[in-house]
Protein backbone atom coordinates (compact mmCIF):
# COMPACT_ATOMS: atom_id res chain seq x y z
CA UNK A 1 -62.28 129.54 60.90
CA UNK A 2 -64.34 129.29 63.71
CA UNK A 3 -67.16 126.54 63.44
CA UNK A 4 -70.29 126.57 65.48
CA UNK A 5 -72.22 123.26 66.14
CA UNK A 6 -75.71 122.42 67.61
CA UNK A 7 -77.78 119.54 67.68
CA UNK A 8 -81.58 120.33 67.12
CA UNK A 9 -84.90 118.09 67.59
CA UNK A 10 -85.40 115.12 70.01
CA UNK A 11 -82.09 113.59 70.96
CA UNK A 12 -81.05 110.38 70.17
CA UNK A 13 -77.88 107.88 70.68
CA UNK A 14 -74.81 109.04 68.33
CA UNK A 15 -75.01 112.73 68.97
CA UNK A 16 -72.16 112.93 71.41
CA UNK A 17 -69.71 110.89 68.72
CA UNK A 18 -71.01 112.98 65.91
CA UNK A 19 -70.25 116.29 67.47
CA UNK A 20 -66.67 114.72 68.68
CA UNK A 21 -65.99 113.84 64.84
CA UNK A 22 -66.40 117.53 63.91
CA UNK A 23 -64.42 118.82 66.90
CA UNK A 24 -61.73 116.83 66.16
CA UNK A 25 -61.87 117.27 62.41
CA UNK A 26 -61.81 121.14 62.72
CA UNK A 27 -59.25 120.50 65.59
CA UNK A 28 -57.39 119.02 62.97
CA UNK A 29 -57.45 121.48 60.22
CA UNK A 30 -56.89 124.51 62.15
CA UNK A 31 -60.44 125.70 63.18
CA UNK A 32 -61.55 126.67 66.54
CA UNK A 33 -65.03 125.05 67.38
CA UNK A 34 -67.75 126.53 69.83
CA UNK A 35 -71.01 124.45 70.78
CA UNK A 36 -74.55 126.08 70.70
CA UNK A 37 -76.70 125.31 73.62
CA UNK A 38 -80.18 123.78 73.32
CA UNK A 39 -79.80 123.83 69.33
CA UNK A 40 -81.60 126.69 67.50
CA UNK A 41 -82.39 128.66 70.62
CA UNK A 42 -78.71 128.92 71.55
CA UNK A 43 -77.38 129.97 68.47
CA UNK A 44 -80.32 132.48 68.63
CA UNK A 45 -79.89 133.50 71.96
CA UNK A 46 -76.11 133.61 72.10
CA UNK A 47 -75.48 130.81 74.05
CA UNK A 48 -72.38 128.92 73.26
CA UNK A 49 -69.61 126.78 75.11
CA UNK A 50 -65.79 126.24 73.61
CA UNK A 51 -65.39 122.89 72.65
CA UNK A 52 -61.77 121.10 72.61
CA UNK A 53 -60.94 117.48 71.43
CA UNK A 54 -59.67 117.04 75.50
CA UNK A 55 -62.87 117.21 76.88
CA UNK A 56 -64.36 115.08 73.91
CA UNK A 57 -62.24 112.55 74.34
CA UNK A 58 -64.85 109.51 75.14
CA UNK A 59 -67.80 111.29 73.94
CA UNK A 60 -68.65 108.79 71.79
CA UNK A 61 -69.49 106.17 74.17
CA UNK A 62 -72.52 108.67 75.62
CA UNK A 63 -76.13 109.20 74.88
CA UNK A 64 -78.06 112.13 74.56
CA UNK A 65 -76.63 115.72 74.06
CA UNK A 66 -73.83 116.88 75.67
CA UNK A 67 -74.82 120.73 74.12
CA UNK A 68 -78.64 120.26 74.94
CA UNK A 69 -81.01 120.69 72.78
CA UNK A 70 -84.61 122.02 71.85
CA UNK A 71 -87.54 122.34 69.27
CA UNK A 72 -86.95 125.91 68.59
CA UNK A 73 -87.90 127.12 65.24
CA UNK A 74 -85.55 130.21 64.91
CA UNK A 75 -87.42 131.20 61.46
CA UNK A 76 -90.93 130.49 63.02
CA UNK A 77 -91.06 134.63 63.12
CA UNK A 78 -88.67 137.51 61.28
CA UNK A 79 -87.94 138.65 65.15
CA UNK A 80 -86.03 135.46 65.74
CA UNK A 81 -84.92 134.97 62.11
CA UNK A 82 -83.17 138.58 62.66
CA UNK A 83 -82.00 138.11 66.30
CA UNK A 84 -80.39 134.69 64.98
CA UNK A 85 -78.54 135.64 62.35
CA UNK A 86 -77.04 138.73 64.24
CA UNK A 87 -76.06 136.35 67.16
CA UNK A 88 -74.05 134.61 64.84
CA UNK A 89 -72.44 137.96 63.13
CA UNK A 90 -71.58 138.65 66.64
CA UNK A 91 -70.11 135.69 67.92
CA UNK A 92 -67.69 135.35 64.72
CA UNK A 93 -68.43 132.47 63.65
CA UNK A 94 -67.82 131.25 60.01
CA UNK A 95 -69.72 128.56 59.60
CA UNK A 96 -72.25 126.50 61.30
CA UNK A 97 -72.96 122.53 61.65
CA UNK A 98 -76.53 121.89 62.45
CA UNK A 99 -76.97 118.16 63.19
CA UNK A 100 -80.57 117.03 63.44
CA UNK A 101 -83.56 115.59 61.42
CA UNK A 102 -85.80 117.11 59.23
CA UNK A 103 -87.21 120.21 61.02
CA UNK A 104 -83.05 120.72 61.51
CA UNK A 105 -82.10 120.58 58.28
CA UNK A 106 -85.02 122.78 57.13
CA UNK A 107 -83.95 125.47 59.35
CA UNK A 108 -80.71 124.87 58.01
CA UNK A 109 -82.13 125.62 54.38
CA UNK A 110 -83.22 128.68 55.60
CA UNK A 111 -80.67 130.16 57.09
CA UNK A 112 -78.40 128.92 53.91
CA UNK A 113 -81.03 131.59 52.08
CA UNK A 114 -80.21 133.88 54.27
CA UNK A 115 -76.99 133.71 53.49
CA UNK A 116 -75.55 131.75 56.09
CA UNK A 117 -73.06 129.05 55.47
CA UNK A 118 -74.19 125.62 56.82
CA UNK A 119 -73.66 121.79 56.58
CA UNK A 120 -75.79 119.48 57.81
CA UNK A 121 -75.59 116.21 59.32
CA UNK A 122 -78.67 113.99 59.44
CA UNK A 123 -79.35 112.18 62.56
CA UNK A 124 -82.97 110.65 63.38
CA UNK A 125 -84.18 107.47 65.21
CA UNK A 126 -86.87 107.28 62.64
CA UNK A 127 -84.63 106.98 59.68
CA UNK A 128 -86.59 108.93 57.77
CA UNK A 129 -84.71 111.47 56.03
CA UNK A 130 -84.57 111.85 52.59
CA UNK A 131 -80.84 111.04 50.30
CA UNK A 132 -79.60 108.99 52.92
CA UNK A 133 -79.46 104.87 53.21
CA UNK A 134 -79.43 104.95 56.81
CA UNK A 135 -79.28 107.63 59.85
CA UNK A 136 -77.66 107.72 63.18
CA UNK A 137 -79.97 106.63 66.17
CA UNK A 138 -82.18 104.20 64.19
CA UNK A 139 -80.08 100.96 64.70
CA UNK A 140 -79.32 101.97 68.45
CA UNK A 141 -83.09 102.86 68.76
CA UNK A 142 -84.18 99.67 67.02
CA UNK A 143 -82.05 97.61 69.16
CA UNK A 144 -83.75 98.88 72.38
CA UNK A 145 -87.25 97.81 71.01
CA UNK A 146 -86.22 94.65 69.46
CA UNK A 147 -84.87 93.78 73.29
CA UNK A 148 -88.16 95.13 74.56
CA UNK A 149 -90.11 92.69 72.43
CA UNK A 150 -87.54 89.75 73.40
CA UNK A 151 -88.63 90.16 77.29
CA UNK A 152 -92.12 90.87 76.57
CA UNK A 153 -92.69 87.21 74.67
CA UNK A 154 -91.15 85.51 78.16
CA UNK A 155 -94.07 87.23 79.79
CA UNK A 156 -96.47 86.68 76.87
CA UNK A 157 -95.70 82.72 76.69
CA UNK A 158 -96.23 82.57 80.41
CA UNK A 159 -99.93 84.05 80.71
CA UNK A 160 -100.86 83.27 77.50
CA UNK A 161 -101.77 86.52 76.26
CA UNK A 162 -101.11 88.86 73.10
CA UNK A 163 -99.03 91.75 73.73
CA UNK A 164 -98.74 95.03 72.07
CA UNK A 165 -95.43 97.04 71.41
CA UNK A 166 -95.81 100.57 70.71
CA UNK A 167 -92.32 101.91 68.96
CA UNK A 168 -92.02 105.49 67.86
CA UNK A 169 -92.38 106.35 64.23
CA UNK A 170 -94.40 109.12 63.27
CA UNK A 171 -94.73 109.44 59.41
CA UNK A 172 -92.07 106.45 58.91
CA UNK A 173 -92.49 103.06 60.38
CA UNK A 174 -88.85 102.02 59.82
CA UNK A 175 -88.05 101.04 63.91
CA UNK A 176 -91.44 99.22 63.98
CA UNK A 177 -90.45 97.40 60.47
CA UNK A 178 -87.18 96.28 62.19
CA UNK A 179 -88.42 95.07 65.40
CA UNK A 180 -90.96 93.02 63.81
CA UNK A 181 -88.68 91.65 61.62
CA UNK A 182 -85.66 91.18 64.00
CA UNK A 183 -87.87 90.01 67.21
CA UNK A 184 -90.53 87.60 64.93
CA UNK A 185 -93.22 89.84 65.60
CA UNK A 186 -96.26 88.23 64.50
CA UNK A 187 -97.81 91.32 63.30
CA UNK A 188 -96.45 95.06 62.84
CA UNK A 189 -98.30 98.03 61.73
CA UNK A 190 -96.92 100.99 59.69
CA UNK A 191 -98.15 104.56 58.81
CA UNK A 192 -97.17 103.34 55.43
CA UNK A 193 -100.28 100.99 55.29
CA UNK A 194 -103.91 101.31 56.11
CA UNK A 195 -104.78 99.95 59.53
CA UNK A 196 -106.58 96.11 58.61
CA UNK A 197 -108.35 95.09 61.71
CA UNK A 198 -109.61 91.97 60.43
CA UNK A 199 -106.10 90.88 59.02
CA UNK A 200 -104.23 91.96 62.55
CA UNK A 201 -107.52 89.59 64.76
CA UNK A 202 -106.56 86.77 62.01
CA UNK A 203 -103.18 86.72 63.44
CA UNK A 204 -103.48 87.26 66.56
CA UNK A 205 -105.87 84.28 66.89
CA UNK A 206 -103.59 82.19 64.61
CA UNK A 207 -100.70 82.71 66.90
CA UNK A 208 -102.27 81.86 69.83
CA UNK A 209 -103.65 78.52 68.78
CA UNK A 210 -100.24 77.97 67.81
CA UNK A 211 -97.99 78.81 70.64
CA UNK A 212 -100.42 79.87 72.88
CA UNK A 213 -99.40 84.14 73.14
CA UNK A 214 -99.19 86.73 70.00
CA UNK A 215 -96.25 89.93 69.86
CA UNK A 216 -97.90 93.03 67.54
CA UNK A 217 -95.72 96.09 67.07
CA UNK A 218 -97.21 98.96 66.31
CA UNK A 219 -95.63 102.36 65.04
CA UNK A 220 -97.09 105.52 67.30
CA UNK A 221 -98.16 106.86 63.77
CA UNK A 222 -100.42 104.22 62.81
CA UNK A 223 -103.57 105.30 60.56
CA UNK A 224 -106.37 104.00 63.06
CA UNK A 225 -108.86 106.36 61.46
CA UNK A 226 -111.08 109.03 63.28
CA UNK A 227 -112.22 106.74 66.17
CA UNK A 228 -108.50 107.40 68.00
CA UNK A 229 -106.30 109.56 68.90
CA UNK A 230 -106.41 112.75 70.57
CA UNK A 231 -105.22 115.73 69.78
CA UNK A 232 -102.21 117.20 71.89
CA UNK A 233 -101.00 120.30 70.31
CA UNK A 234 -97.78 120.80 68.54
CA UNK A 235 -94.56 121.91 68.07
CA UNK A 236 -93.05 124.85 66.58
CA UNK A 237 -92.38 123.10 63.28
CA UNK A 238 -96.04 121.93 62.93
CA UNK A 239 -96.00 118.49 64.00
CA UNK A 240 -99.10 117.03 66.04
CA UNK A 241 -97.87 116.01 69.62
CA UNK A 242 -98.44 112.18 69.58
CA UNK A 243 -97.44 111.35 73.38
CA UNK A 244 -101.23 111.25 73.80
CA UNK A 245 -102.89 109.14 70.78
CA UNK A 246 -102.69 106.05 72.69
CA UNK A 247 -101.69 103.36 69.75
CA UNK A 248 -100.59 100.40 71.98
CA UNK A 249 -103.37 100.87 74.57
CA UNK A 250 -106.15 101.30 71.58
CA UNK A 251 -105.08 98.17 69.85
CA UNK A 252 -104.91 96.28 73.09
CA UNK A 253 -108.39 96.94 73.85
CA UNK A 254 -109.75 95.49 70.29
CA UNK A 255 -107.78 92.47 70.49
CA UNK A 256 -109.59 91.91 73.60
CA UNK A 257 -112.62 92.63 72.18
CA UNK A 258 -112.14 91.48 69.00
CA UNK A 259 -110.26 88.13 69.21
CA UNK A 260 -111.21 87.49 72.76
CA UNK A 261 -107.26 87.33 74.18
CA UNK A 262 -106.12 88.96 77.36
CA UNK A 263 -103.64 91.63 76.23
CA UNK A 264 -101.73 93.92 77.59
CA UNK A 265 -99.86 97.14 75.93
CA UNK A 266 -96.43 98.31 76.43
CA UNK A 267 -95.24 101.61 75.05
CA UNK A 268 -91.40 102.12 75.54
CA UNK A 269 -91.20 106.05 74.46
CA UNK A 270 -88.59 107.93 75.10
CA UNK A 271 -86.41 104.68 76.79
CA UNK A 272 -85.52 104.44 72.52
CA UNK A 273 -83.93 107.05 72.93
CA UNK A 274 -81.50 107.08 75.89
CA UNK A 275 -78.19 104.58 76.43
CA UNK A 276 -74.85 104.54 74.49
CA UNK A 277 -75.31 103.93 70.86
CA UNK A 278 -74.44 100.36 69.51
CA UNK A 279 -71.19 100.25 67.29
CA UNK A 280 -73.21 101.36 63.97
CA UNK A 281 -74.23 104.19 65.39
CA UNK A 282 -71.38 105.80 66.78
CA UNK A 283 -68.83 104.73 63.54
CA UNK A 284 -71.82 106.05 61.36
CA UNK A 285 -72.02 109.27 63.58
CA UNK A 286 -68.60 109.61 63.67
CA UNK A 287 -68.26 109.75 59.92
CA UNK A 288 -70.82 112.13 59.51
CA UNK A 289 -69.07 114.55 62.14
CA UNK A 290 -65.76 114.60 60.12
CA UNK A 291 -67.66 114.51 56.64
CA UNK A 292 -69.18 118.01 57.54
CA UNK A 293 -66.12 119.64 58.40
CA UNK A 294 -64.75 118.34 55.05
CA UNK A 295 -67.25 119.79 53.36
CA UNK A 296 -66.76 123.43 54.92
CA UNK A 297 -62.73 123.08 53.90
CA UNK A 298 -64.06 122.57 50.33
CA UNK A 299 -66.35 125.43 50.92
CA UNK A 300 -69.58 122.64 50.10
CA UNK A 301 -71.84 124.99 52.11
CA UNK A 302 -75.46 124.12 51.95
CA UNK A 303 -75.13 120.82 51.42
CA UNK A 304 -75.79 117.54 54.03
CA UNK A 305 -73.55 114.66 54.53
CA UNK A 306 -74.99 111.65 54.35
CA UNK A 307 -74.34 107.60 53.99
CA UNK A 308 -74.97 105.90 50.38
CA UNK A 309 -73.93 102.61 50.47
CA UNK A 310 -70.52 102.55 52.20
CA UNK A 311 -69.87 105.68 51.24
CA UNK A 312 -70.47 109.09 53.12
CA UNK A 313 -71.01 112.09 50.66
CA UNK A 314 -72.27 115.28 50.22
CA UNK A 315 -75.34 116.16 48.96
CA UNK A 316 -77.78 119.57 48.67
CA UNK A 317 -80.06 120.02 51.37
CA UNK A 318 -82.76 120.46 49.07
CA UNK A 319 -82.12 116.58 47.67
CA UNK A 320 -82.43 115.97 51.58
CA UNK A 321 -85.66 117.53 52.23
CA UNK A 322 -87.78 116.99 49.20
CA UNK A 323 -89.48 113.98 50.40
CA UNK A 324 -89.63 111.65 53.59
CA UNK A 325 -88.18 108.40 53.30
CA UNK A 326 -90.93 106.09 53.88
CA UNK A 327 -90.96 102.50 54.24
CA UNK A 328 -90.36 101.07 50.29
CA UNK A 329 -92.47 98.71 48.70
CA UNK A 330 -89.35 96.12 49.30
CA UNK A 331 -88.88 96.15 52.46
CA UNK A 332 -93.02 96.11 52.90
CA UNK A 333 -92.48 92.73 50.66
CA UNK A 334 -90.16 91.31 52.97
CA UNK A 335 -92.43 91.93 55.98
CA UNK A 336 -95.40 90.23 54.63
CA UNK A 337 -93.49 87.37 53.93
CA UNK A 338 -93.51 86.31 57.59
CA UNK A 339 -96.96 87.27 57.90
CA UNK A 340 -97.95 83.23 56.94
């Protein structure tokens, strides 16, 4: 057969390993593999590259994309949704990979109702797709912030100030949850919980009649009610554009205020998302890759692979998509418990 593969969405460490598992997989097998450019717009537009296990070789150790991608929804219109799926009729190609998050994989659905035969792979920094114990690009993400928050307490301890953290996490706090966790925050805010000022002033005061400096982390999609945020638009899947809303910087200001502390803000962005992924990442990625090819040999189409437990399985994309995985009550448990 000949397999097409994109990667859709905001990039992330592990893409570069997960594409080389399904090269080499379908290298394996007999298939001939071609790589869409700039994810849903190449496959829409025609744009494609060969790809070979040669030139793959040490993809894994790389961030980012090597095929590009973009935030094009190809089903946003019937235009596109017909100029897609006759790109692909023309390009002979037998089946498709999509590897992305959410807005991937629901593109993915459609197209699978349009007859196309897909797999998907699951790969987010926010961890928050549904069926799946754990995606690609979280830990490597994670790791960045949790090393962000390590050299902002050398800076906090010396001028005795709190400090903010802004992580992304826009509907799912699960990289804020582990940096707190991991780098001893002494407070972390979630879009799975209601924004408690007085609680968050509490600590920060606590902290710094302790030690003498305070760490918060705070998720980008933390509920801070009508009084902030700004609106910037958004994308062609119907998310609000949050580069704008100013968490960090907001919070900063009302500790001041609030608890009388100098503090500063930092907001690391899109710096989570750049570097080699960490070992987890690119064996989880890696797995995922080859998973999806197996899954087109045993003609699985429409389904996702994805990690339960230690094992990596197929599942419908439906199961996927039916609900974000949000931050569970036990993991919410085992934050609080080092709220004290």
């Amino acid at each position: 057969m000949k397999l097409a593969v994109l990667t859709g969405g905001g990039d992330c460490p592990g893409l570069n390993a997960a594409i080389r598992g399904v090269v080499y997989r379908a290298h394996r097998t007999g298939h001939t593999t071609v790589g869409a450019l700039d994810g849903w717009k190449g496959l829409r537009d025609g744009n494609f590259r060969t790809l070979t296990p040669s030139e793959l070789s040490d993809a894994v150790t790389r961030g980012g994309t090597l095929l590009g991608t973009s935030r094009t929804n190809p089903f946003q219109d019937e235009t596109d949704a017909t100029h897609l799926l006759g790109s692909v009729r023309a390009a002979g190609i037998d089946a498709l990979v999509a590897i992305g998050g959410d807005d991937t994989l629901s593109a993915a659905r459609e197209f699978a109702r349009r007859g196309g035969k897909v797999v998907g792979v699951p790969k987010t920094m926010d961890n928050d797709v549904g069926g799946t114990d754990w995606t690609f690009g979280f830990d490597s993400a994670s790791s960045v912030a949790v090393d962000a928050l390590e050299r902002l307490r050398d800076t906090a301890r010396s001028h005795h100030r709190a400090i903010v953290l802004e992580v992304m996490g826009r509907n799912a706090g699960w990289v804020a949850l582990a940096t707190g966790l991991a780098g001893a925050a002494d407070y972390t805010l979630l879009p799975e919980e209601p924004y408690r000022e007085e609680e968050l002033m509490a600590k920060v005061r606590a902290a710094v009649a302790a030690r003498g400096y305070a760490l918060v982390v705070a998720s980008e999609g933390t509920p801070l009610g009508t009084a902030q945020g700004s609106v910037a638009g958004q994308d062609q899947f119907g998310h609000e554009l949050l580069r704008e809303r100013g968490v960090g910087a907001y919070l900063a200001r009302r500790i001041e205020e609030l608890a009388k502390v100098e503090t500063r803000s930092a907001q690391i962005g899109h710096i989570q998302r750049g570097g080699p992924p960490t070992l987890f990442d690119r064996i989880l990625a890696t797995r995922l890759g080859v998973k999806a090819v197996d899954l087109v040999n045993e003609g699985r189409f429409g389904t996702v692979a994805v990690l339960r437990g230690a094992e990596v399985q197929g599942i419908p994309l439906e199961e996927a998509l039916v609900r974000p995985k949000l931050v569970s009550a036990p993991w919410l448990d085992l934050l609080h418990t080092f709220d004290a």
